[in-house]
Protein backbone atom coordinates (compact mmCIF):
# COMPACT_ATOMS: atom_id res chain seq x y z
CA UNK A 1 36.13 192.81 178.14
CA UNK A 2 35.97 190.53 181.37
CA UNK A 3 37.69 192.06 184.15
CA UNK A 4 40.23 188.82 184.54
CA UNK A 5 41.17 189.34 180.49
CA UNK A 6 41.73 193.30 181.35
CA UNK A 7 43.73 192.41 184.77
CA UNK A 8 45.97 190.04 182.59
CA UNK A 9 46.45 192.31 179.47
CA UNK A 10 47.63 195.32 181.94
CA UNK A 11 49.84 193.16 184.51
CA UNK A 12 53.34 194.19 184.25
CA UNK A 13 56.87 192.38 185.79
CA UNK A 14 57.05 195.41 187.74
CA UNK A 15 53.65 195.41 189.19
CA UNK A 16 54.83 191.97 190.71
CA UNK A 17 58.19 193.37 191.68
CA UNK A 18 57.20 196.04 193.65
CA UNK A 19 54.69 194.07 195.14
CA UNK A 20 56.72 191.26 196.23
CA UNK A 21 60.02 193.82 197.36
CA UNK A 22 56.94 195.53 199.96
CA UNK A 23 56.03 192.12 201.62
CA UNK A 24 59.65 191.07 201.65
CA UNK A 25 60.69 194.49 203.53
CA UNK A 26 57.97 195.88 205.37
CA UNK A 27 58.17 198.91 204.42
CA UNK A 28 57.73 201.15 201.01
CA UNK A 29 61.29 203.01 201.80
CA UNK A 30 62.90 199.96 202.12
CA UNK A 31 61.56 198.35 198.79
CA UNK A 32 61.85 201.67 197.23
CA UNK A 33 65.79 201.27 197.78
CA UNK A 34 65.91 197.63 197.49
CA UNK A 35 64.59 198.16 193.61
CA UNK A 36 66.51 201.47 193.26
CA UNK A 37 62.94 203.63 192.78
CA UNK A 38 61.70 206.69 194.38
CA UNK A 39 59.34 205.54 196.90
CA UNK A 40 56.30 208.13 194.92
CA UNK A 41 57.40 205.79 191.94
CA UNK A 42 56.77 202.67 193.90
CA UNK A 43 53.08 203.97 195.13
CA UNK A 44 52.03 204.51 192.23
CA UNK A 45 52.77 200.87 190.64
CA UNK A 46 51.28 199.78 193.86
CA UNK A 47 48.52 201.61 193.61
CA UNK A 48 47.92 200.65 189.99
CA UNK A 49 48.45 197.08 191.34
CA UNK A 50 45.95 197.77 193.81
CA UNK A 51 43.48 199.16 190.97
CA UNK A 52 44.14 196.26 188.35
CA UNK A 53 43.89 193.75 191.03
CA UNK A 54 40.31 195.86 192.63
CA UNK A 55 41.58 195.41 196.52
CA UNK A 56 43.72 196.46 198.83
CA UNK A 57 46.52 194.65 198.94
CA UNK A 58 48.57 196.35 202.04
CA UNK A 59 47.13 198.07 205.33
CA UNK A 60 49.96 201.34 205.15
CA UNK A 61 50.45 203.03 207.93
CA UNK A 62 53.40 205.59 209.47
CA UNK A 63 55.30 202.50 210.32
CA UNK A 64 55.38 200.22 207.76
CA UNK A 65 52.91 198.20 205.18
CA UNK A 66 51.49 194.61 206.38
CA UNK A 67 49.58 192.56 204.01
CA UNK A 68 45.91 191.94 203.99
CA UNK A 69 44.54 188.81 204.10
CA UNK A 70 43.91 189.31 199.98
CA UNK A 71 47.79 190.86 200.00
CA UNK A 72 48.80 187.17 201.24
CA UNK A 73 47.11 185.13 198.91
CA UNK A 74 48.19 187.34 195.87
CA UNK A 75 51.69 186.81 197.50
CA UNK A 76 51.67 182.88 196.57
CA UNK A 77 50.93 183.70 192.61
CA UNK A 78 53.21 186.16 192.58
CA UNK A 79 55.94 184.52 193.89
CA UNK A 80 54.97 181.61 191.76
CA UNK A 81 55.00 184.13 188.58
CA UNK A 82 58.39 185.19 189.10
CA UNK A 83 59.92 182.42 190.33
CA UNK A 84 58.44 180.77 186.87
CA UNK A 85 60.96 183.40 184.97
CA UNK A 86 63.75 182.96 187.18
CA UNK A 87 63.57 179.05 186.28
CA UNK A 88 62.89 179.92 182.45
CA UNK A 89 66.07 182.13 182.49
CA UNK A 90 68.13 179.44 184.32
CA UNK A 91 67.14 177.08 181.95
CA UNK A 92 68.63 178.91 178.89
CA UNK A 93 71.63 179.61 180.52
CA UNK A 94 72.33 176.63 181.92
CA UNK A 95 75.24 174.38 180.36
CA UNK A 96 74.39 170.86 178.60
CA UNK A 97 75.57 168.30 181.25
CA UNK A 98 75.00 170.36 183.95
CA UNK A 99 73.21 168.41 186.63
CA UNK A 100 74.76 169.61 190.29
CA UNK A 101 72.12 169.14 192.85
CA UNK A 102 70.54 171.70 194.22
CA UNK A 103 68.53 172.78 197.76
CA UNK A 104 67.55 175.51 198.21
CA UNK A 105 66.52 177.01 201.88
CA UNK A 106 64.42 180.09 202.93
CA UNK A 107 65.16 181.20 206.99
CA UNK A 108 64.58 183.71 209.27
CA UNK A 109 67.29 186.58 209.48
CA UNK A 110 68.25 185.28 212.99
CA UNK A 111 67.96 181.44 212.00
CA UNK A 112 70.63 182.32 209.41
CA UNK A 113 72.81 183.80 211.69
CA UNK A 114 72.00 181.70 214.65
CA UNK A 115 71.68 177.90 213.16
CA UNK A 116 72.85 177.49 209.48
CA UNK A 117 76.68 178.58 209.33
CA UNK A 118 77.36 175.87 211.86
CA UNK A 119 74.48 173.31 209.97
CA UNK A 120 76.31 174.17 206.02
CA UNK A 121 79.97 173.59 207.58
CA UNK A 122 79.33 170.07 208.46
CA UNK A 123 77.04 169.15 205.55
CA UNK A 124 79.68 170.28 202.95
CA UNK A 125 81.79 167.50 204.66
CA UNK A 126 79.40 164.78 203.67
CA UNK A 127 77.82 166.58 200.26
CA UNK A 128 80.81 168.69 199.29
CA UNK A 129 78.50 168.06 195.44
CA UNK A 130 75.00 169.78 196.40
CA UNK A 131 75.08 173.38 196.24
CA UNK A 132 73.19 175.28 198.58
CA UNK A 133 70.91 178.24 197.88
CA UNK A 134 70.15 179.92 201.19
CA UNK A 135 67.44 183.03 201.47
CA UNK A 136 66.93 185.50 204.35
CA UNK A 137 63.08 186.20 204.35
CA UNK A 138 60.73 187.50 206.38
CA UNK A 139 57.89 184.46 207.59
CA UNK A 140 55.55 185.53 205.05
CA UNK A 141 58.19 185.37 202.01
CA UNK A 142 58.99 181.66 203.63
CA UNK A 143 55.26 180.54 203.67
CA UNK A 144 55.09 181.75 200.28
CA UNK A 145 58.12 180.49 198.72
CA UNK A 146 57.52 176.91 200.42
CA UNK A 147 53.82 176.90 198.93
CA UNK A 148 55.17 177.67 195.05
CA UNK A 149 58.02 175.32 194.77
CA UNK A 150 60.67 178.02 195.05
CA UNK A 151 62.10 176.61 198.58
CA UNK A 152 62.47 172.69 199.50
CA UNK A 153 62.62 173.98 203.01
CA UNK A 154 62.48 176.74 205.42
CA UNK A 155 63.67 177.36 208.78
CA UNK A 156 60.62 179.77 210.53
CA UNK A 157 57.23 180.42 212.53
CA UNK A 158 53.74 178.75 213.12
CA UNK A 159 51.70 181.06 211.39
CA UNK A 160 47.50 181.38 210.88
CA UNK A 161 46.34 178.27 209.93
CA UNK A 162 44.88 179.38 206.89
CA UNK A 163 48.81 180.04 205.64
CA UNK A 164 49.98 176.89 206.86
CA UNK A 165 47.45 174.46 204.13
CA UNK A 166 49.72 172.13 202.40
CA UNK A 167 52.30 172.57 205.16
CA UNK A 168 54.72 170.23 207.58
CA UNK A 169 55.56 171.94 210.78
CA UNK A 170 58.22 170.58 213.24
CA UNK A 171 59.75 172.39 216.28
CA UNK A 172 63.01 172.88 216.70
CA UNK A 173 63.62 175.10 219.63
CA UNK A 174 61.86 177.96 221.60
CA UNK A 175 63.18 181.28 221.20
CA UNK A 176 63.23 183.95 223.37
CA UNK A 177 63.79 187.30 223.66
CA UNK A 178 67.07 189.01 224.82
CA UNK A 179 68.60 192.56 225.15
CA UNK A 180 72.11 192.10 224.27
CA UNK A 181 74.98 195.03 224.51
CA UNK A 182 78.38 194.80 223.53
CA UNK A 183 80.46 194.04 227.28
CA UNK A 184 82.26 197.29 227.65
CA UNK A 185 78.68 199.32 227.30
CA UNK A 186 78.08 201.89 230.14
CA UNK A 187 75.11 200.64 231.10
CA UNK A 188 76.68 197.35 232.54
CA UNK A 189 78.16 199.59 235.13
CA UNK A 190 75.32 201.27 236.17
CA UNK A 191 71.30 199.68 238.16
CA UNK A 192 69.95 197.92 235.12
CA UNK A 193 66.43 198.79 234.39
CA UNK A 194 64.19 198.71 231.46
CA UNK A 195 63.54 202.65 231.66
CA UNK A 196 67.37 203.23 231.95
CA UNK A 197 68.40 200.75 229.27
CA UNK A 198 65.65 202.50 227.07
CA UNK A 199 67.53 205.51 227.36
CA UNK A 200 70.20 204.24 225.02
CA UNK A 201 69.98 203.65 220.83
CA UNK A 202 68.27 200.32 220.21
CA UNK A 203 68.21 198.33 217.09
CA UNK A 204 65.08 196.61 216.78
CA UNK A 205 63.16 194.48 214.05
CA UNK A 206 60.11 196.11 211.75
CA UNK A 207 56.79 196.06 212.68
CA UNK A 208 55.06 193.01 212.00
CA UNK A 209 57.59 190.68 213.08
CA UNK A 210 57.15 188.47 216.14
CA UNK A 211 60.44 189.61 217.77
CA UNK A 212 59.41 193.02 217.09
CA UNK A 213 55.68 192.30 219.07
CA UNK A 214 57.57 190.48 221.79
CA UNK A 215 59.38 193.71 222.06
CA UNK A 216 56.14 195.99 222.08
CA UNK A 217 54.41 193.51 225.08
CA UNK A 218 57.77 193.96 226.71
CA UNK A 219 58.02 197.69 226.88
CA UNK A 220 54.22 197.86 227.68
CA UNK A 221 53.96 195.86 230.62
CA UNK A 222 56.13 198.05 232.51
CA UNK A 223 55.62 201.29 230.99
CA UNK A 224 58.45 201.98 228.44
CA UNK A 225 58.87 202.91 225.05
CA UNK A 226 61.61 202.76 222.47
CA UNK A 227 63.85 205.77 222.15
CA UNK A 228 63.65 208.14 219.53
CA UNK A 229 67.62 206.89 218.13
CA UNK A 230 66.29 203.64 217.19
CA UNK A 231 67.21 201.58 214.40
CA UNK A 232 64.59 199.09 212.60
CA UNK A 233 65.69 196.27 210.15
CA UNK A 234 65.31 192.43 209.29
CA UNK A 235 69.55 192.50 209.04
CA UNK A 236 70.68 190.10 211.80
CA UNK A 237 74.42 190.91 210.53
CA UNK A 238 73.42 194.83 210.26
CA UNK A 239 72.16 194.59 213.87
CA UNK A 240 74.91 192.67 214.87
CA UNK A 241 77.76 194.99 213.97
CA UNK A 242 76.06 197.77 215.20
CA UNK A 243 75.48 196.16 218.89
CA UNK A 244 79.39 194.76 218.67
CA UNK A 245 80.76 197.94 217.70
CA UNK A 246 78.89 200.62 219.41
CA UNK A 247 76.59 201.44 222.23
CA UNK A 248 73.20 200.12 220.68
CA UNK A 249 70.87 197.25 222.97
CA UNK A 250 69.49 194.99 220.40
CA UNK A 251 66.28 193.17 221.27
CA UNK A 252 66.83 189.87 219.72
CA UNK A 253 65.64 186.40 219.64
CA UNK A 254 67.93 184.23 221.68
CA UNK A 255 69.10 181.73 218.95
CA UNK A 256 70.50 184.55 217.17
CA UNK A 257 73.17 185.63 219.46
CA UNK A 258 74.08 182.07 221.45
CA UNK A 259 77.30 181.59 219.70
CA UNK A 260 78.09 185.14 221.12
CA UNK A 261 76.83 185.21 224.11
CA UNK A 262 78.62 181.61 224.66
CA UNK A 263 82.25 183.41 223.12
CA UNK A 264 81.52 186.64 225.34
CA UNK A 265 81.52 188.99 222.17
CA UNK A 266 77.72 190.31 223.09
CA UNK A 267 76.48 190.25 226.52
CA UNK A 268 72.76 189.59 228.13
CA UNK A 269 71.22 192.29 229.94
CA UNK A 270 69.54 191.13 233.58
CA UNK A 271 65.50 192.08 231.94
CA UNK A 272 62.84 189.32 232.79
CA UNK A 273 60.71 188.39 230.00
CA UNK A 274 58.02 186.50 230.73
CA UNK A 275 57.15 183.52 228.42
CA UNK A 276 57.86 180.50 227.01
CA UNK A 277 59.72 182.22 223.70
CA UNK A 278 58.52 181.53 220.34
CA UNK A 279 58.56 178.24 218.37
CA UNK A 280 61.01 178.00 215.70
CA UNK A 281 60.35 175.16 213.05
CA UNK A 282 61.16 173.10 210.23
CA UNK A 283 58.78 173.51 206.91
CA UNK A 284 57.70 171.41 204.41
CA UNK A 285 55.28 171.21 201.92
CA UNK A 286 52.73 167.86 202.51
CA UNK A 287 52.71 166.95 198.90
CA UNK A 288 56.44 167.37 198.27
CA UNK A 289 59.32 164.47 198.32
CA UNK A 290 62.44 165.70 199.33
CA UNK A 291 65.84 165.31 197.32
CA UNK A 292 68.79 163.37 198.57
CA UNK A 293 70.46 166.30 199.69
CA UNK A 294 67.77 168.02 201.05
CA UNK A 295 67.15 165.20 203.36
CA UNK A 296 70.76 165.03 204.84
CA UNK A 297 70.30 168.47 205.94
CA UNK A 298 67.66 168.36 207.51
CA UNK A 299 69.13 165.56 209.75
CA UNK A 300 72.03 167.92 210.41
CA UNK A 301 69.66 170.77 210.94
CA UNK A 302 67.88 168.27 213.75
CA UNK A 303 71.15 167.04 214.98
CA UNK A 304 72.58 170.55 215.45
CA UNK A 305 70.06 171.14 218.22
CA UNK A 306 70.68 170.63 221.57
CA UNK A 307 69.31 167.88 223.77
């Protein structure tokens, strides 16, 4: 038997799953509780994936699992795969007459937090009829998404050109990095220095991430590293709380934390940080027209920034 008739005899929904919850979070841990599996269950659909699919699909490491470049192009079928169901499902569920308009968004964790709640409020004024479907993803999951129909539009990061094919980009902002506390932390009494700040719990993003390299090139130019109580995680509301309500410093981009930092509920630490910050964009796909609704907001997502 050819090896593309044995590959789709032996595919299983869970093969796809797993494979899909391990690009979404980074990690095998994290998918492994995202999908309610032991994580030696989850290695060894991956690795069957892996072996039905004949490459690797993940570099794994101690610190996470990024994709290859074959991991990211097997990313766009399977997200096309199960986003196929999803639509097959919601079409035999769905209610004759039923015809609300839909859009449906895929962001950054900190673009959610830092742009959208403002961006939704005042398009529900004009289109209180569209329903919104918003996603928290990391920029790979957006690409992805974007690429297979399952997103009209995303809110993220220039990435390799080779991901962006069939792809709008269009800045919004720059975005830099900042190491936020809440204002009655200790160290805002004290000298403020990188090494001293790193001697408190930090909350961080995973590996992979650009705010999480931004962090890396931070702590490397002057000789730092992050402390041992250290908390990883794509959660911009996890992170959040945890900075707000106890003594964590939470390396962040900027956009994520303006409202705060504007309302005095988080406060800026005194660290330079060299740089322009990282672009943050619209995305589109080339070939696709957008629906009434989708169009309004993204005026109001362009009208919400400043200047």
């Amino acid at each position: 038997m050819e090896k593309n008739g044995l590959f789709s005899q032996r595919i299983r929904l869970r093969h796809l799953h797993t494979f899909v919850a391990v690009a979404q979070q980074g990690t095998l841990g994290r998918a492994a509780e995202t999908l309610n599996l032991s994580q030696p269950a989850l290695s060894k659909t991956l690795n069957e994936l892996e072996q039905l699919t004949g490459t690797r699909l993940f570099d794994r490491g101690r610190l996470g699992a990024q994709l290859t470049l074959m991991g990211e192009q097997f990313l766009t079928h399977a997200v096309k795969v199960l986003d196929a169901l999803n639509h097959a499902g919601q079409s035999l569920t769905r209610k004759d007459g039923q015809t609300s308009a839909v859009v449906r968004i895929g962001a950054l964790p900190t673009a959610v937090l830092g742009i959208l709640p403002a961006v939704i409020g005042q398009f529900h004024k004009q289109q209180s009829d569209v329903t919104l479907q918003v996603g928290t993803m990391n920029n790979t999951m957006l690409l992805a998404g974007l690429k297979t129909g399952e997103l009209d539009l995303g809110i993220g990061r220039m990435s390799d050109p080779e991901l962006m094919t069939g792809l709008n980009y269009e800045l919004l902002f720059l975005e830099s990095l900042k190491l936020v506390v809440r204002p009655g932390h200790p160290i805002l009494q004290e000298n403020i220095t990188l090494s001293r700040v790193m001697e408190w719990p930090a909350v961080v993003s995973p590996k992979g991430t650009a705010p999480r390299q931004n962090t890396e090139t931070l702590l490397a130019g002057q000789g730092c590293k992050l402390p041992a109580t250290c908390i990883e995680t794509l959660s911009a509301s996890l992170s959040r709380q945890l900075t707000v309500d106890y003594n964590y410093v939470w390396f962040v981009p900027s956009g994520a934390v303006k409202e705060d930092l504007k309302q005095g509920t988080l406060t800026a630490l005194p660290i330079t940080i060299q740089g322009a910050g990282e672009p943050i964009g619209i995305l589109t796909r080339v070939d696709a027209v957008l629906s009434p609704g989708a169009q309004i907001l993204l005026a109001s997502i362009r009208k919400s920034m400043p200047g």
